[in-house]
C-alpha atoms as a PDB file:
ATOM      1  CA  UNK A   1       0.000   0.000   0.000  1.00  0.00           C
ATOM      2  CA  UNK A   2       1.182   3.335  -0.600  1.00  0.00           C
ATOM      3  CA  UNK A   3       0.396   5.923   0.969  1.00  0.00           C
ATOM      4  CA  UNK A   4       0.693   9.965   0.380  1.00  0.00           C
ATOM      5  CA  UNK A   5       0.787  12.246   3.248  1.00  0.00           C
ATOM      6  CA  UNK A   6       1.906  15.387   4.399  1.00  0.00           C
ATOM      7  CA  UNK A   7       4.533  13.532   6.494  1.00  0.00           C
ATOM      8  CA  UNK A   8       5.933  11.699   3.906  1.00  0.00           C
ATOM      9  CA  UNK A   9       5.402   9.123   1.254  1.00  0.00           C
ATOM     10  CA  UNK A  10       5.194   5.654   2.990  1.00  0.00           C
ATOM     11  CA  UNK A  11       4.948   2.168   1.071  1.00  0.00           C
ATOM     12  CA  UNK A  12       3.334  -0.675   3.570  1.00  0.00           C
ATOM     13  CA  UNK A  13       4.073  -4.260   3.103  1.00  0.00           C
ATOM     14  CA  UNK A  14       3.912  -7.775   5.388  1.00  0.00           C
ATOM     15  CA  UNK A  15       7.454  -9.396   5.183  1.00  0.00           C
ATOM     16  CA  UNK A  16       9.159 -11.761   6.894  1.00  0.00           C
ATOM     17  CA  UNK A  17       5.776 -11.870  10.073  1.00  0.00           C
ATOM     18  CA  UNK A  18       6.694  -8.217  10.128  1.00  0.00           C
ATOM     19  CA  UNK A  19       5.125  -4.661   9.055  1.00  0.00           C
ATOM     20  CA  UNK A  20       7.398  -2.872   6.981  1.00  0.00           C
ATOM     21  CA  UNK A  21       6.878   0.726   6.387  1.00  0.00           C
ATOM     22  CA  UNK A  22       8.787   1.633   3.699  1.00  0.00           C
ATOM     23  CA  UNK A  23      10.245   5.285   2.875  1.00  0.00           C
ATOM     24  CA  UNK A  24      12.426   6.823   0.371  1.00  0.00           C
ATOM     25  CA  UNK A  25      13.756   9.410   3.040  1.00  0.00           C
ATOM     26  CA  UNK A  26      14.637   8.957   6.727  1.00  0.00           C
ATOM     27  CA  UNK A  27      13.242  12.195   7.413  1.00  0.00           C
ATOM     28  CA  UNK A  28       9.685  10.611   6.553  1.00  0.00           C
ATOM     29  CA  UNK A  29      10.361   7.683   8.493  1.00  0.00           C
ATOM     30  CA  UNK A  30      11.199  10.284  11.583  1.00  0.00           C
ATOM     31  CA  UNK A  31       7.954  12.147  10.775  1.00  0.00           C
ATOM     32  CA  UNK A  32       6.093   8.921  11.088  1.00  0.00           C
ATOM     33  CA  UNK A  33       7.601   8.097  14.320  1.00  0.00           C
ATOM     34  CA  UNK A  34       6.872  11.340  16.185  1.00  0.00           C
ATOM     35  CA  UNK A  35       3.212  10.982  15.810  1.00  0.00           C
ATOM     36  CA  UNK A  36       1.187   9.968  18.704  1.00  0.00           C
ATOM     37  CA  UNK A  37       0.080   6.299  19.059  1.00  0.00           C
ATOM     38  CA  UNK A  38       2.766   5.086  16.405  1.00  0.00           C
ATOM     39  CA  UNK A  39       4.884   2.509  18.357  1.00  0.00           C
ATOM     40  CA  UNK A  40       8.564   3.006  18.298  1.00  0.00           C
ATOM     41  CA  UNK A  41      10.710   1.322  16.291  1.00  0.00           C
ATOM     42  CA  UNK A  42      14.598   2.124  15.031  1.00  0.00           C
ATOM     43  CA  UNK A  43      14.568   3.197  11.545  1.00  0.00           C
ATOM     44  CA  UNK A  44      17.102   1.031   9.668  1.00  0.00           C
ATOM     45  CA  UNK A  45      18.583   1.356   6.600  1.00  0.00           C
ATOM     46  CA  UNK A  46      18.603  -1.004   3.884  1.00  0.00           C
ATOM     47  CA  UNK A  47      21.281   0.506   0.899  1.00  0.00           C
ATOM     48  CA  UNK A  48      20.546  -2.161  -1.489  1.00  0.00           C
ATOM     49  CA  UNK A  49      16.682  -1.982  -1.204  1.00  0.00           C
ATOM     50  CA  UNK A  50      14.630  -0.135  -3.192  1.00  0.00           C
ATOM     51  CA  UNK A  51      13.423   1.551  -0.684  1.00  0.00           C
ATOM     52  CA  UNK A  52      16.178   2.632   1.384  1.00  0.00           C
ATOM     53  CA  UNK A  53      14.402   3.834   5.023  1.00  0.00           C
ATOM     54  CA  UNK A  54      12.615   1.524   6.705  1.00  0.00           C
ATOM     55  CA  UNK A  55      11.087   0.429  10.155  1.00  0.00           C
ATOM     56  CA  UNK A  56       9.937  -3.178  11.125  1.00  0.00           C
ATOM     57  CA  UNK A  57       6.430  -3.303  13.118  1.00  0.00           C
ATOM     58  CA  UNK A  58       4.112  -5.699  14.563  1.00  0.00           C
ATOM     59  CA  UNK A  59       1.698  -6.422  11.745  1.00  0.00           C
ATOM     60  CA  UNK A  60      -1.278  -5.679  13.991  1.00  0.00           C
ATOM     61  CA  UNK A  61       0.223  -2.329  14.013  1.00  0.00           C
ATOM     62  CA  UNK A  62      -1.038  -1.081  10.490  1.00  0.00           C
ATOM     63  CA  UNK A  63      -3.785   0.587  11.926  1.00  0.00           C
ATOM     64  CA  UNK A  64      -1.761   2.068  14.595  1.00  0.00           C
ATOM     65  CA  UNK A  65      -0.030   3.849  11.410  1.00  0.00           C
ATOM     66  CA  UNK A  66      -2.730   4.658   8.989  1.00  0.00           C
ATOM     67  CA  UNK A  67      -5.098   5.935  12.334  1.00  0.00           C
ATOM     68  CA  UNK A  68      -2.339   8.620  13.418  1.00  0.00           C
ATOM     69  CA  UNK A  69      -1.642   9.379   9.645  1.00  0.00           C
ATOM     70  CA  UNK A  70      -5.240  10.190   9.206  1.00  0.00           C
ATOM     71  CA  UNK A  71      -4.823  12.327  12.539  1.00  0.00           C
ATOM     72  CA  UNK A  72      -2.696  14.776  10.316  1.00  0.00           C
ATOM     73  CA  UNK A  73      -5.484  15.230   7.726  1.00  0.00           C
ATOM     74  CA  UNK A  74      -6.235  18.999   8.432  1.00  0.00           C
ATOM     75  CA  UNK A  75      -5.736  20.713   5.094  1.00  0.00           C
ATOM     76  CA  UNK A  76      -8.556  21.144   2.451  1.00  0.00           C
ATOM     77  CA  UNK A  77      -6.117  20.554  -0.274  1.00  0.00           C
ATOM     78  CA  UNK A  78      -3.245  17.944  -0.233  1.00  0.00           C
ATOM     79  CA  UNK A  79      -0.434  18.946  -2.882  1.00  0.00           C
ATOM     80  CA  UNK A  80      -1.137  22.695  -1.632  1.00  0.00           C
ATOM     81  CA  UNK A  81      -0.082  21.344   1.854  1.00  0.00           C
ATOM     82  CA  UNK A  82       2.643  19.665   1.039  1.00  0.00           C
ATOM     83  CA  UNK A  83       3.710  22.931  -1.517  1.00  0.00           C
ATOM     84  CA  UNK A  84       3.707  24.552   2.088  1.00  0.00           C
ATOM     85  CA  UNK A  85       5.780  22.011   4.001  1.00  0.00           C
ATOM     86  CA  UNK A  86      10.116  22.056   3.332  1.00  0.00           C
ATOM     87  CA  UNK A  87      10.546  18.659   4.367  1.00  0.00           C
ATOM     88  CA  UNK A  88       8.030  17.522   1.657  1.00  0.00           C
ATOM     89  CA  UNK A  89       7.938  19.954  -1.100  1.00  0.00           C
ATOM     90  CA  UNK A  90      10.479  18.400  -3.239  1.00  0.00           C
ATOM     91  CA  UNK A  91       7.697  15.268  -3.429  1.00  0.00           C
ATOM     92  CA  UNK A  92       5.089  18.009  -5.851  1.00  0.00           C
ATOM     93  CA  UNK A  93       6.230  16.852  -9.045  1.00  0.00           C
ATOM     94  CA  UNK A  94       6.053  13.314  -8.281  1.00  0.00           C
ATOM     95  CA  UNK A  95       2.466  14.013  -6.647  1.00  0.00           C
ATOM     96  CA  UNK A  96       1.363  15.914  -9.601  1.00  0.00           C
ATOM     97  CA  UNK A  97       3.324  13.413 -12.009  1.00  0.00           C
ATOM     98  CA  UNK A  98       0.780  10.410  -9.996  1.00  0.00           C
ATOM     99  CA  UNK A  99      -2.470  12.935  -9.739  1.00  0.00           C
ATOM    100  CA  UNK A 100      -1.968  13.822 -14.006  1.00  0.00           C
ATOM    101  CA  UNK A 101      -2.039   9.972 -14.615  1.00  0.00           C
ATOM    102  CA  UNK A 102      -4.370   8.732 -12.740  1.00  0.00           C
ATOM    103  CA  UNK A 103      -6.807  11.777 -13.734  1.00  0.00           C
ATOM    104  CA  UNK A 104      -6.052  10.525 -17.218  1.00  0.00           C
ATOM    105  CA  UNK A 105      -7.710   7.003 -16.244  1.00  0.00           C
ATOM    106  CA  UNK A 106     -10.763   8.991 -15.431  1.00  0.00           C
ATOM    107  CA  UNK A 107     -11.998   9.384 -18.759  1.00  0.00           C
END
């Protein structure tokens, strides 16, 4: 699962009995980890993964993570929030890159 946030740009998969929530930069993974109810964890890194960041949860903890991500849904526009944020603003081309094609699905 991917998800898009104004923390960062998580991917969520079940590997090895564990929860791994998958980022392409530590500072997302940091971001994650400072929100309330998210269970600590130490962010490894994995150099010759495609995703690089990562942290290894309980799998019963997915809703731990997509409950306090949804907890940071207090914008009435998403890419204009994340336009707004430094540690995430560098992700708007890739968001509007994603938004363009799957607009184009739309018909």
């Amino acid at each position: 699962m991917w998800i898009a946030s104004k923390v960062g740009f998580f991917s969520l998969v079940t590997k090895d009995g564990h929860l791994h929530v998958r980022a392409r930069l530590r500072r997302d993974l940091e971001n994650l980890l400072a929100l309330p109810g998210i269970p600590q964890a130490a962010i490894e890194s994995w150099p010759q993964a495609d995703y690089r960041w990562r942290v290894r949860l309980d799998p019963g903890a997915a809703g731990a993570v997509l409950g306090a991500l949804s907890g940071t849904i207090d914008y009435p526009n998403f890419k204009s929030e994340v336009a707004r944020r430094p540690d995430q603003r560098a992700k708007l081309p890739a968001y509007h890159d994603l938004w363009h094609g799957l607009f184009e699905l739309q018909g």
